[in-house]
PDB file of N, CA and C in Angstrom:
ATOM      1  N   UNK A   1       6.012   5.191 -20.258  1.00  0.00           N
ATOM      2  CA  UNK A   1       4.737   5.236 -19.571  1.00  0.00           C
ATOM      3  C   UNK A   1       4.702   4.150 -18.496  1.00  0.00           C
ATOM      4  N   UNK A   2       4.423   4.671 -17.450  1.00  0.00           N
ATOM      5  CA  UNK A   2       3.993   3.819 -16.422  1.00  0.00           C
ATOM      6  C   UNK A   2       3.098   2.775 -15.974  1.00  0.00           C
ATOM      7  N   UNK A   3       3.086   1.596 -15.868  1.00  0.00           N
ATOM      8  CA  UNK A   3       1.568   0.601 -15.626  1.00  0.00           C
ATOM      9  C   UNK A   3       0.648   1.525 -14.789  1.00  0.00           C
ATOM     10  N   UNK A   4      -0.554   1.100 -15.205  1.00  0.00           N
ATOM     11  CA  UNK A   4      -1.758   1.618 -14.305  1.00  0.00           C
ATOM     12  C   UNK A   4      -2.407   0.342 -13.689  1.00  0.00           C
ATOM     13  N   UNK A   5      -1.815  -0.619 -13.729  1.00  0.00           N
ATOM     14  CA  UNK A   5      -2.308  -1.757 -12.674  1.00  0.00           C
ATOM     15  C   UNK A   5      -1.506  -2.939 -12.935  1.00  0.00           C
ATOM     16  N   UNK A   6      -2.008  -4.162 -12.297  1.00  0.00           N
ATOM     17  CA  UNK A   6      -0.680  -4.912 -11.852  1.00  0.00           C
ATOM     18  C   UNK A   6      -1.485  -6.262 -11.539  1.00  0.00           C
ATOM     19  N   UNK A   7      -0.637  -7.645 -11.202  1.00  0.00           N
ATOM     20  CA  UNK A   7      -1.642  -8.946 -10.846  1.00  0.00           C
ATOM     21  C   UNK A   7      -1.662  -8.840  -9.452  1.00  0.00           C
ATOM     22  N   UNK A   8      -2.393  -9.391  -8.742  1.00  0.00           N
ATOM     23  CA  UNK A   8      -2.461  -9.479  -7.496  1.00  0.00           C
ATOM     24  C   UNK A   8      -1.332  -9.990  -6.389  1.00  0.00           C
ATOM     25  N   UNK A   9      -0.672 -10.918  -7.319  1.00  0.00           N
ATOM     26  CA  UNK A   9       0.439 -11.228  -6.801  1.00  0.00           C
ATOM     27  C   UNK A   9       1.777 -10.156  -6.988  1.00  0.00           C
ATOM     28  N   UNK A  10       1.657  -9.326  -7.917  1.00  0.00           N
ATOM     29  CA  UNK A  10       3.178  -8.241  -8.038  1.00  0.00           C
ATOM     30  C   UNK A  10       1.550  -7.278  -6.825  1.00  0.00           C
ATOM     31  N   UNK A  11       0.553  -7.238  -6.683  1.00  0.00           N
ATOM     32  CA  UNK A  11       0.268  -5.916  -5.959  1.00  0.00           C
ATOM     33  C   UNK A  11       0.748  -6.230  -4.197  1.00  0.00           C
ATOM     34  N   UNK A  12       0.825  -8.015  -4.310  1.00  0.00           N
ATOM     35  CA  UNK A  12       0.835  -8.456  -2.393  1.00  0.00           C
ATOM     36  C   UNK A  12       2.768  -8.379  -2.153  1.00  0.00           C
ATOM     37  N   UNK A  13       3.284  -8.205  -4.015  1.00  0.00           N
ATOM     38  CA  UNK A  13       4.577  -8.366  -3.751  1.00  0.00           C
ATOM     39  C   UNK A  13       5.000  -6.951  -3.196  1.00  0.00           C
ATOM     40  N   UNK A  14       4.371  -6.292  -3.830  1.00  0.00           N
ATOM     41  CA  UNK A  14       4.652  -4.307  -3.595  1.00  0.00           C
ATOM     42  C   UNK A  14       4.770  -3.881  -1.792  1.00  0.00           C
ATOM     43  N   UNK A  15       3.725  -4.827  -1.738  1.00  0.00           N
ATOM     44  CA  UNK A  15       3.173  -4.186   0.137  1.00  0.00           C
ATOM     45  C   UNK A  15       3.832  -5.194   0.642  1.00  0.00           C
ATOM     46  N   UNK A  16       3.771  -6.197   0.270  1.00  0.00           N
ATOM     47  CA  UNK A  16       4.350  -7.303   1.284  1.00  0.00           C
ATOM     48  C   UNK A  16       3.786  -8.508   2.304  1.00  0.00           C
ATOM     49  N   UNK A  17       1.972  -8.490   1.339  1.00  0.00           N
ATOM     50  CA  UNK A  17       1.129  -9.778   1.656  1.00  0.00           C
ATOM     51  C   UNK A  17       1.040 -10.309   0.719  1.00  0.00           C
ATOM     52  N   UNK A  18       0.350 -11.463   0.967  1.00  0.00           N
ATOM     53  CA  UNK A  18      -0.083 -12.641  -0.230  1.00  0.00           C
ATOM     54  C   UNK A  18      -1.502 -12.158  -0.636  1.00  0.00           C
ATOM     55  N   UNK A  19      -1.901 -12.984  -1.528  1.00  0.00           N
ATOM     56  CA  UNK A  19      -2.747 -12.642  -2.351  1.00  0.00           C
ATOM     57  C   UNK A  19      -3.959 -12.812  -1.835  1.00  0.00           C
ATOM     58  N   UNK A  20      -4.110 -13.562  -0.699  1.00  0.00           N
ATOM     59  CA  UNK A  20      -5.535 -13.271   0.116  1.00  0.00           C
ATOM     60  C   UNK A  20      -5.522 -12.352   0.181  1.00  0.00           C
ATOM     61  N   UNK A  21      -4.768 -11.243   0.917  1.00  0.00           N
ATOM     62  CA  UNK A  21      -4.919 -10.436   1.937  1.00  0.00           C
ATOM     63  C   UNK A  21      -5.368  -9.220   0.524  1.00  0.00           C
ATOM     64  N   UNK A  22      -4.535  -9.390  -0.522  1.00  0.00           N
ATOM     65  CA  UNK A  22      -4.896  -8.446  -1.388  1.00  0.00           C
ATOM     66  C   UNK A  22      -6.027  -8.625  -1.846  1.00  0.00           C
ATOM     67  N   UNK A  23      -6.707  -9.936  -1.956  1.00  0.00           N
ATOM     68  CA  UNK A  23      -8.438  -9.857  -2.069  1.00  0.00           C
ATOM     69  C   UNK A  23      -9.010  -9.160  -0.989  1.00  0.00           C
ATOM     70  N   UNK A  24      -8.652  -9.377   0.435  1.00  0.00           N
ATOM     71  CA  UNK A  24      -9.430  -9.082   1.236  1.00  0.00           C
ATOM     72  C   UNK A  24      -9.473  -7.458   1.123  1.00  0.00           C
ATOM     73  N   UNK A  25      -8.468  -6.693   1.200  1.00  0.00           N
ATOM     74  CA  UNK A  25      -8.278  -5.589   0.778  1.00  0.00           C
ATOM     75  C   UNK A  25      -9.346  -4.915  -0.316  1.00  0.00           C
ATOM     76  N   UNK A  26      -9.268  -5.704  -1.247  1.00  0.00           N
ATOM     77  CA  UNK A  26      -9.933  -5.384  -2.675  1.00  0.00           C
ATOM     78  C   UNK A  26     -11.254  -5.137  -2.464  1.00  0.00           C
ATOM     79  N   UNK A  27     -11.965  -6.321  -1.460  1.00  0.00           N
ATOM     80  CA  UNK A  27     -13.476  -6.480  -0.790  1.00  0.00           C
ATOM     81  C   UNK A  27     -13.283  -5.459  -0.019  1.00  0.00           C
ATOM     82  N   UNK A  28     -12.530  -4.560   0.738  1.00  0.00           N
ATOM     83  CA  UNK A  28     -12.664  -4.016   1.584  1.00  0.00           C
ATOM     84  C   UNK A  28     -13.221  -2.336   1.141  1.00  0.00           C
ATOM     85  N   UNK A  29     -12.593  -2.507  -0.543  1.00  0.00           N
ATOM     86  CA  UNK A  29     -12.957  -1.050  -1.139  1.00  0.00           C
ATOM     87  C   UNK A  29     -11.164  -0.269  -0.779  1.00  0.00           C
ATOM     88  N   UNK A  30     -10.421  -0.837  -0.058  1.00  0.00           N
ATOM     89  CA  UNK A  30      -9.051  -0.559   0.148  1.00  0.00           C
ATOM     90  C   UNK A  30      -8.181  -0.199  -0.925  1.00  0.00           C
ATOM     91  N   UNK A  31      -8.255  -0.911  -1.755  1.00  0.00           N
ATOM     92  CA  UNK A  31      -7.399  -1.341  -3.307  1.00  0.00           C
ATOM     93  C   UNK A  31      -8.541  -0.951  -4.056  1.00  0.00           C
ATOM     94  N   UNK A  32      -8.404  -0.418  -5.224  1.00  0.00           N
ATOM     95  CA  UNK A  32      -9.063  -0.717  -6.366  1.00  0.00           C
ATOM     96  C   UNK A  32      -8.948  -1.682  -7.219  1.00  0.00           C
ATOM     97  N   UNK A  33      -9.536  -2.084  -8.017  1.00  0.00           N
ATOM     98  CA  UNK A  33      -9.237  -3.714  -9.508  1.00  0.00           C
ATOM     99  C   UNK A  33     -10.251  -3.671  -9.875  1.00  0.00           C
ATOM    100  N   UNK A  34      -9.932  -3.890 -10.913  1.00  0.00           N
ATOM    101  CA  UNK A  34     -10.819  -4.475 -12.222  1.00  0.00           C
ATOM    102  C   UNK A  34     -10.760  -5.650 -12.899  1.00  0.00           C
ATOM    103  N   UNK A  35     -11.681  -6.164 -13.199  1.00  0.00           N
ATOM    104  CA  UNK A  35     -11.446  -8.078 -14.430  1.00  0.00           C
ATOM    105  C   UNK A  35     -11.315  -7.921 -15.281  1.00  0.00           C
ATOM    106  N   UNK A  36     -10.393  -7.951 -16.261  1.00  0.00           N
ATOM    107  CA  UNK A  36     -10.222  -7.958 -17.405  1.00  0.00           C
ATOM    108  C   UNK A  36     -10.360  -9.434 -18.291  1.00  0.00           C
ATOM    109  N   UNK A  37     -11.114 -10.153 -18.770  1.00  0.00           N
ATOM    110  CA  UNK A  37     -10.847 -11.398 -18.829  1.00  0.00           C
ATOM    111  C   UNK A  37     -10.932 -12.129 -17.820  1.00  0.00           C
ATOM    112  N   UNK A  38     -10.217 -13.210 -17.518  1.00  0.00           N
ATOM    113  CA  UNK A  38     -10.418 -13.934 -16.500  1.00  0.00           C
ATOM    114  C   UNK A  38      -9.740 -13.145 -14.972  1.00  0.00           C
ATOM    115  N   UNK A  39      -8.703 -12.232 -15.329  1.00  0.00           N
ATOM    116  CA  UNK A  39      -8.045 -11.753 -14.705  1.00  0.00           C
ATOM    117  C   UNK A  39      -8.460 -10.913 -13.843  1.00  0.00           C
ATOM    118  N   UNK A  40      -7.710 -10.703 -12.275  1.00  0.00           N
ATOM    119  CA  UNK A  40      -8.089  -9.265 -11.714  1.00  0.00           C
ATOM    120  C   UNK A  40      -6.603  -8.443 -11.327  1.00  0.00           C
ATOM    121  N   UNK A  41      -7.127  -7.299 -12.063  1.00  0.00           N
ATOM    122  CA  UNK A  41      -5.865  -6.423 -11.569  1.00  0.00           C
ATOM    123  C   UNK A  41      -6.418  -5.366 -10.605  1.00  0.00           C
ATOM    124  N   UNK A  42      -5.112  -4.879 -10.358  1.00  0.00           N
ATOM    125  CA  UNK A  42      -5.302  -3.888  -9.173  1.00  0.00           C
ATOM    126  C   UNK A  42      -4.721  -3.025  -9.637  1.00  0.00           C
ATOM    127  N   UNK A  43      -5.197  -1.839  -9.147  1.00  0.00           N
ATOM    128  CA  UNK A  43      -5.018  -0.003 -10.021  1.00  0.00           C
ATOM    129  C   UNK A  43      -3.743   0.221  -8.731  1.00  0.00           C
ATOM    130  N   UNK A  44      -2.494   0.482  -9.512  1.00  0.00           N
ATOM    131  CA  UNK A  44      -1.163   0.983  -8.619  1.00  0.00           C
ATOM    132  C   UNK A  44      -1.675   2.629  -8.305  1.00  0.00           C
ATOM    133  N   UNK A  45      -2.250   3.083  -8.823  1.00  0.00           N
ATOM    134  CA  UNK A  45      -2.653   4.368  -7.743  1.00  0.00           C
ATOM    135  C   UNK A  45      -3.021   4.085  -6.386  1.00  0.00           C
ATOM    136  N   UNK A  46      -4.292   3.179  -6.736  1.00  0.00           N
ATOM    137  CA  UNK A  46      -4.841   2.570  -4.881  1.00  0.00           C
ATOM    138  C   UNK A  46      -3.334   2.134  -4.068  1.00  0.00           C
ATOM    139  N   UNK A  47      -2.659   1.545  -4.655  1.00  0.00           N
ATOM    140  CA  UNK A  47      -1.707   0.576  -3.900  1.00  0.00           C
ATOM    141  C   UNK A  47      -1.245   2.063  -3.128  1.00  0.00           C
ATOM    142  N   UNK A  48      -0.631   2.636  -3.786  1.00  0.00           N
ATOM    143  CA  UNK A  48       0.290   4.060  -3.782  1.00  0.00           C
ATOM    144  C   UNK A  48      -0.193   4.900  -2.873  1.00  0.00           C
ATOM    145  N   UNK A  49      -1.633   5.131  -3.039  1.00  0.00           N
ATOM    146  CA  UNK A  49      -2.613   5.582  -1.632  1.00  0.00           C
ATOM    147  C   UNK A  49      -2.822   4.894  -0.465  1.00  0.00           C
ATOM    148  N   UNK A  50      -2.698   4.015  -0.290  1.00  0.00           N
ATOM    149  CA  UNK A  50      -2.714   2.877   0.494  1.00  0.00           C
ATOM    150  C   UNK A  50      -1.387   3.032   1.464  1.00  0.00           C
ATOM    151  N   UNK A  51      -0.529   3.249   0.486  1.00  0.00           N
ATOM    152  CA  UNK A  51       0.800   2.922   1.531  1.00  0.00           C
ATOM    153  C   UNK A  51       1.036   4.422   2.113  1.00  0.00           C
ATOM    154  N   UNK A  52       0.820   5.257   1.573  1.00  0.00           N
ATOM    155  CA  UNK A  52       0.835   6.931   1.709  1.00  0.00           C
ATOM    156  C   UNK A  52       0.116   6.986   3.313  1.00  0.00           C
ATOM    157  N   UNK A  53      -1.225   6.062   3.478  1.00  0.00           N
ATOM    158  CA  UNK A  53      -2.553   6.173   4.530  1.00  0.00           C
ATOM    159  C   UNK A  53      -1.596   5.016   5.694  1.00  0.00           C
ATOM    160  N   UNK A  54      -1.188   4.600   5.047  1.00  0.00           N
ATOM    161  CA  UNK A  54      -0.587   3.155   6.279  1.00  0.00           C
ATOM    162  C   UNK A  54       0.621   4.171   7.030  1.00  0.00           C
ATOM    163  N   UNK A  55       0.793   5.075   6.182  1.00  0.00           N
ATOM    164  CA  UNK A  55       2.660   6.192   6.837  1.00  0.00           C
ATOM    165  C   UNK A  55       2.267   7.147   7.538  1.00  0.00           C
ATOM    166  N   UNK A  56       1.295   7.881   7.361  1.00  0.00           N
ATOM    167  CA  UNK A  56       0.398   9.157   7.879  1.00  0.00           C
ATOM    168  C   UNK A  56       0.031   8.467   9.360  1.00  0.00           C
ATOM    169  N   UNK A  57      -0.563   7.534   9.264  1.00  0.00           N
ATOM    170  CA  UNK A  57      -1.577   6.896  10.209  1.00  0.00           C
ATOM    171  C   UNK A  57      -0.510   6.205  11.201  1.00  0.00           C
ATOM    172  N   UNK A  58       0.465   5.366  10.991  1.00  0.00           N
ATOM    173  CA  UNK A  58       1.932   4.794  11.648  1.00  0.00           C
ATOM    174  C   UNK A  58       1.212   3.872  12.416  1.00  0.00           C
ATOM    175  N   UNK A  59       0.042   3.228  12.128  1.00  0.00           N
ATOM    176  CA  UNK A  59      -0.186   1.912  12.495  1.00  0.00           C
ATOM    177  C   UNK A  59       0.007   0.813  11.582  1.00  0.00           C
ATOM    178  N   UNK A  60      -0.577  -0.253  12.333  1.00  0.00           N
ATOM    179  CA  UNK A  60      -1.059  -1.072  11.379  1.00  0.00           C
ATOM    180  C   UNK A  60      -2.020  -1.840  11.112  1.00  0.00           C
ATOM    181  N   UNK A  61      -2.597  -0.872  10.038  1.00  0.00           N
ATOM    182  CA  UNK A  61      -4.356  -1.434   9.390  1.00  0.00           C
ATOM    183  C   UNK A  61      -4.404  -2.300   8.484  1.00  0.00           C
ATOM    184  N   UNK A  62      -3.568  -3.158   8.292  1.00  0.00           N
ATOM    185  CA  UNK A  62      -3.920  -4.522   7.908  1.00  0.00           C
ATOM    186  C   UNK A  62      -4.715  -5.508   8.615  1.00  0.00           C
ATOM    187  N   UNK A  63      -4.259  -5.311  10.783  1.00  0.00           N
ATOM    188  CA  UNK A  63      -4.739  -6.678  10.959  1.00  0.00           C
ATOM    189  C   UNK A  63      -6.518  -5.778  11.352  1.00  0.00           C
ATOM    190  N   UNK A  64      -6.648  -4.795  10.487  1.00  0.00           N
ATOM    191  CA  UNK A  64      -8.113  -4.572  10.968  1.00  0.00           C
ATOM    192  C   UNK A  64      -9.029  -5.676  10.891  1.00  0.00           C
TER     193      UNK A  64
END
């Protein structure tokens, strides 16, 4: 079985930002996450959609 989410730091490792950017993302409604505890993870579906929308689109909507 596959993870269904991940720390913020394996989600900025996946795409290839740091972990601001994956908050900022997160605020953005971009990413999905949840707190579990003290923790926030991020749902690898969003990530997965995310990068799918960044390939379609062939820009780059990060520095939105």
């Amino acid at each position: 079985m596959e993870p269904l989410f991940c720390s913020v730091r394996d989600a900025g490792t996946m795409i290839g930002v740091g972990r601001t950017k994956i908050y900022e993302l997160i605020g953005e409604k971009r990413l999905k996450a949840v707190k579990i505890g003290g923790r926030t993870l991020v749902d690898i579906t969003s990530i997965r959609g995310m990068a799918e929308d960044l390939l379609k689109g062939g820009g780059d909507e990060f520095s939105r």
